[in-house]
Protein backbone atom coordinates (compact mmCIF):
# COMPACT_ATOMS: atom_id res chain seq x y z
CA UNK A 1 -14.91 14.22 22.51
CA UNK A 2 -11.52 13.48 21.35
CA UNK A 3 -8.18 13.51 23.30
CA UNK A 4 -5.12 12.60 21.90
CA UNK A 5 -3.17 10.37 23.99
CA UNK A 6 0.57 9.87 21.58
CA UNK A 7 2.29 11.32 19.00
CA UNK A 8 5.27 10.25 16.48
CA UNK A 9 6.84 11.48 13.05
CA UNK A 10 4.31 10.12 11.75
CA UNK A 11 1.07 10.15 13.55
CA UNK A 12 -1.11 10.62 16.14
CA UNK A 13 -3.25 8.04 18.49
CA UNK A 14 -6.62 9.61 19.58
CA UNK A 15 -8.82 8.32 22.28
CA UNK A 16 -12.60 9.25 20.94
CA UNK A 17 -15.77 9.33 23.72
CA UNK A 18 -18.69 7.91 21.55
CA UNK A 19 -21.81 7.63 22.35
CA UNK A 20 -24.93 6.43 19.66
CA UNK A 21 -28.65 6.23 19.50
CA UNK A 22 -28.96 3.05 21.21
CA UNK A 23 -27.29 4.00 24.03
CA UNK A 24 -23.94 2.30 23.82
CA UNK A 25 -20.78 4.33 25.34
CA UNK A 26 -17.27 3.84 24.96
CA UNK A 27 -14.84 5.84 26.53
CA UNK A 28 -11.78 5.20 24.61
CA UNK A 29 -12.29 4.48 21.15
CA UNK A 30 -8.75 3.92 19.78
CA UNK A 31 -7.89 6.30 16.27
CA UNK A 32 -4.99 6.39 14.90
CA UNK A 33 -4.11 9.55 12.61
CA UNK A 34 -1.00 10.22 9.83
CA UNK A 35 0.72 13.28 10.67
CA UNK A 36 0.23 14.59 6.85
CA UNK A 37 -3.37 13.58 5.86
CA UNK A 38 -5.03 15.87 3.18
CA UNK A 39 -8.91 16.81 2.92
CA UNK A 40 -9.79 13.62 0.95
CA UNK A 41 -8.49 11.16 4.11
CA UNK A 42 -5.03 10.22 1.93
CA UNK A 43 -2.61 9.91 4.28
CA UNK A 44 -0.31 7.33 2.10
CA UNK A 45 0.44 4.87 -0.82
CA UNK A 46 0.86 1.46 -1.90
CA UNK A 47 2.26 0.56 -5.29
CA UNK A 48 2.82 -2.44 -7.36
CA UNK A 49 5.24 -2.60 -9.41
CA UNK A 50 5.54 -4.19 -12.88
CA UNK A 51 8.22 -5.05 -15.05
CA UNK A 52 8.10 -7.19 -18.53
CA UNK A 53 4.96 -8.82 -17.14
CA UNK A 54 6.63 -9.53 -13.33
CA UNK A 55 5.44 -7.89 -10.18
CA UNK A 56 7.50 -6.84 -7.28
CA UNK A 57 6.94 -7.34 -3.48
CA UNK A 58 8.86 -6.61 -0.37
CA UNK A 59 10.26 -9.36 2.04
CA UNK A 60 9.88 -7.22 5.52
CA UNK A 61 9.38 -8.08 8.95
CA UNK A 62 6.56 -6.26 10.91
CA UNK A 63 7.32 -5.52 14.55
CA UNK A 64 3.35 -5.50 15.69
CA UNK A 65 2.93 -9.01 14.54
CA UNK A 66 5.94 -10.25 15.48
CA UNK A 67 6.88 -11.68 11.72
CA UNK A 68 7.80 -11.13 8.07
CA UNK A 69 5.83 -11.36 4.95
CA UNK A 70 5.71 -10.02 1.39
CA UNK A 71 4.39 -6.63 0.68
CA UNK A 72 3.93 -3.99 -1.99
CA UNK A 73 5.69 -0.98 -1.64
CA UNK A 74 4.19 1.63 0.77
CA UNK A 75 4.42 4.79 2.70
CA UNK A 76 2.83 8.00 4.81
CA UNK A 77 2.70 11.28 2.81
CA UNK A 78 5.57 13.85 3.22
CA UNK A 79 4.40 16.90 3.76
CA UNK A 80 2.74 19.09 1.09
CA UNK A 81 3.26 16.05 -1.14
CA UNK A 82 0.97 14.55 -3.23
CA UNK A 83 -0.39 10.83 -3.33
CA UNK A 84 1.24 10.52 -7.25
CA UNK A 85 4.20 12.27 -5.98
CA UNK A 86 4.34 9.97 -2.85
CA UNK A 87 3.84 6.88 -5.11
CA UNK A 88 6.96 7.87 -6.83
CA UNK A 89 8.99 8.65 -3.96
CA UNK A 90 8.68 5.52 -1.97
CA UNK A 91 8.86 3.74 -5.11
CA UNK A 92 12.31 4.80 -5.89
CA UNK A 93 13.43 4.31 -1.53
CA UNK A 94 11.94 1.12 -1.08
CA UNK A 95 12.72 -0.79 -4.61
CA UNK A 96 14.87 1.36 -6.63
CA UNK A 97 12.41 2.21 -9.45
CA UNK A 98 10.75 4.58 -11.35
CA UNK A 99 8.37 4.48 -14.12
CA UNK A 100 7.19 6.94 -16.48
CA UNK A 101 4.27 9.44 -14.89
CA UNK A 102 1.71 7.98 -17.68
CA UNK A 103 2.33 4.14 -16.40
CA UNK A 104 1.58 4.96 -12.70
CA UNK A 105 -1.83 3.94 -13.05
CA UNK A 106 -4.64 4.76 -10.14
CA UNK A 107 -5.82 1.42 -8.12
CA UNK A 108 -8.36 3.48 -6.33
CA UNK A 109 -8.64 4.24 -2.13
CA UNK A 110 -8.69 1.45 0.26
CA UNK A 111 -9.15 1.75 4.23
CA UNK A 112 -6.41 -0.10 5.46
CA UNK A 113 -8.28 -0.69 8.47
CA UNK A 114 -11.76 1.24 8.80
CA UNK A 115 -12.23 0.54 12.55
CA UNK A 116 -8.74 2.29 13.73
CA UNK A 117 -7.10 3.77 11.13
CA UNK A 118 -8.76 7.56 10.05
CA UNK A 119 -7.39 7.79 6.57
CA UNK A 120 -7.06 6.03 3.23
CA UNK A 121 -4.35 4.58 1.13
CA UNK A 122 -4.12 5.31 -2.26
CA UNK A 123 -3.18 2.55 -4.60
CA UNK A 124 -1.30 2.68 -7.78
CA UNK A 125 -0.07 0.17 -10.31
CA UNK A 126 3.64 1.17 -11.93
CA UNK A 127 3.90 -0.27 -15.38
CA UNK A 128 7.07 -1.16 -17.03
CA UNK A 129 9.04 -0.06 -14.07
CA UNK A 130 13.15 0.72 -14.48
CA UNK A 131 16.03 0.61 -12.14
CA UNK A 132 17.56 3.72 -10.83
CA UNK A 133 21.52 3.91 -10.80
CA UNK A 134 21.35 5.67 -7.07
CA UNK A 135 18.01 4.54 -5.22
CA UNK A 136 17.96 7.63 -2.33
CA UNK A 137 18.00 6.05 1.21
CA UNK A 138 15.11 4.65 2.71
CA UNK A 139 13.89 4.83 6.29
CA UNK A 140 11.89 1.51 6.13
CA UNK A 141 12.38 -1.18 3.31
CA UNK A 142 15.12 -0.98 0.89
CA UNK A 143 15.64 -2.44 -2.64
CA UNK A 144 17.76 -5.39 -1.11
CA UNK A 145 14.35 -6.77 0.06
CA UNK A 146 12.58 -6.52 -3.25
CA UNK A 147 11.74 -9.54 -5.54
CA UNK A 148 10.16 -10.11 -8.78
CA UNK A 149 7.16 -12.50 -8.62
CA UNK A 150 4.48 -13.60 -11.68
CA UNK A 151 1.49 -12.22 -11.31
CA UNK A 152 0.38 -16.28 -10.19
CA UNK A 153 3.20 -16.37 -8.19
CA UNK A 154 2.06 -13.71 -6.06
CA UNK A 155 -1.72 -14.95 -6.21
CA UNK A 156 -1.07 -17.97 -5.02
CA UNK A 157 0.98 -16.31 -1.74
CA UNK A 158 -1.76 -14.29 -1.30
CA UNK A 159 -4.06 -17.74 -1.21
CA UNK A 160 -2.00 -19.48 1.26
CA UNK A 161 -4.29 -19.45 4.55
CA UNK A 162 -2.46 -20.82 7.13
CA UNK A 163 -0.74 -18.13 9.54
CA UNK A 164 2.05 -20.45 10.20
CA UNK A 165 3.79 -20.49 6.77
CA UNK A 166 6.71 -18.89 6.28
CA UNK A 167 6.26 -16.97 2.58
CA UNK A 168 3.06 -15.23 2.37
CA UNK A 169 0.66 -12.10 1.54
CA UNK A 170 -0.77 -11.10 4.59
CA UNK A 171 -0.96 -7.36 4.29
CA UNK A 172 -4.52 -5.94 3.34
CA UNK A 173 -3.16 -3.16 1.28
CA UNK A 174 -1.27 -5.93 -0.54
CA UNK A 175 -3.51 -8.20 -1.14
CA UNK A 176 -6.09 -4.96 -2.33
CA UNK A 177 -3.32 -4.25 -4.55
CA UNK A 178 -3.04 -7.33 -6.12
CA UNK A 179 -7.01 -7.75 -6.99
CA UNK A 180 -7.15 -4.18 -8.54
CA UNK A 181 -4.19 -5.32 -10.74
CA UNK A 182 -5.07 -8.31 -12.29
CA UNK A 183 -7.95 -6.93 -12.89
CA UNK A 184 -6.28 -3.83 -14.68
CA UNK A 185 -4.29 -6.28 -16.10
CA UNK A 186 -7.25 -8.89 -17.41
CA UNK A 187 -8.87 -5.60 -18.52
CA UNK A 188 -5.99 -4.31 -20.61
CA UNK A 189 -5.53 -7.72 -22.08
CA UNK A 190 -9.46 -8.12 -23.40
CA UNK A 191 -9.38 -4.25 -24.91
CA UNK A 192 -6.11 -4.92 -26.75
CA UNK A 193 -7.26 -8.64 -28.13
CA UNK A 194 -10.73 -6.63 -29.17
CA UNK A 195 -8.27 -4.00 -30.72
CA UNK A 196 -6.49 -6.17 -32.82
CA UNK A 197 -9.34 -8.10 -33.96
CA UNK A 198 -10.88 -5.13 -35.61
């Protein structure tokens, strides 16, 4: 049974009675749900953005942890949008970008957090991302928080282990982001050295 116990703009917090073969029972299972989630489980975006070989991250605190790190861009679906369309969207709010439609390359679907969170975020890589003379307004981040980093610049933040330092990658959907890309990237790199040498 399900009961939902809250609701925002932009979601909804279940409370789920489970019960399993083994005999187990909880009560209150906590699920959290995006207002606008479509039939695959997207119910929002990350993107990394690139420019002349740099990749961009946000410096924004996060109330439920009590501190600030660097993040990709991200966002919940609008309604009746689509995860490309959404990818483009927040781009432009929270950095001030835009990139043509044939460099916003798929990163695949990650689970932000499987346990609570019932939907995915799709990931997407923007290649050779350029400004926009009037970023529209953003609700969350804005451009004035967005840096360029090399791609081992941002590695390394997302290495940095200890909680208490004061730069670093902590977000999952970040540091997913960051994999897929340099993998992309390493990818990309191999096919066009193999291209040239024939």
């Amino acid at each position: 049974e399900r009961r939902k116990v809250a609701e925002n703009s932009r979601g909804s917090i279940f409370f789920d009675e489970i019960r399993d073969g083994n005999g187990r029972h909880v009560p209150d299972y906590m699920v959290a749900v995006p207002r606008q989630i479509r039939p695959d489980l997207c119910g929002g975006v990350a993107v990394l953005a690139e420019q002349d070989g740099q990749f961009g991250l946000l410096h924004v605190y996060r109330h439920a942890i009590g501190r600030s790190g660097l993040e990709v861009v991200k966002g919940f679906l609008d309604e009746d949008e689509g995860p490309v369309d959404a990818a483009f969207r927040e781009l432009a709010e929270e950095a001030g970008l835009t990139c043509a439609r044939d460099d916003m390359i798929s990163l695949g679907a990650t689970a932000p957090e499987a346990a609570t969170i019932g939907a995915y975020s799709y990931g997407y890589l923007a290649r050779n991302c350029t400004s926009l003379k009037s970023p529209p307004p953003s609700d969350d981040a804005g451009p004035a928080q967005f840096r360029w980093y090399s791609l081992d610049q941002a590695l390394d933040m997302a290495m940095v282990s200890d909680p208490s330092a004061s730069i670093q990658i902590i977000d999952a959907m970040t540091l997913v982001c960051l994999l897929r890309a340099a993998g992309h990237m390493h990818s990309h790199q191999v096919s066009s050295r193999k291209t040239r040498q024939l």
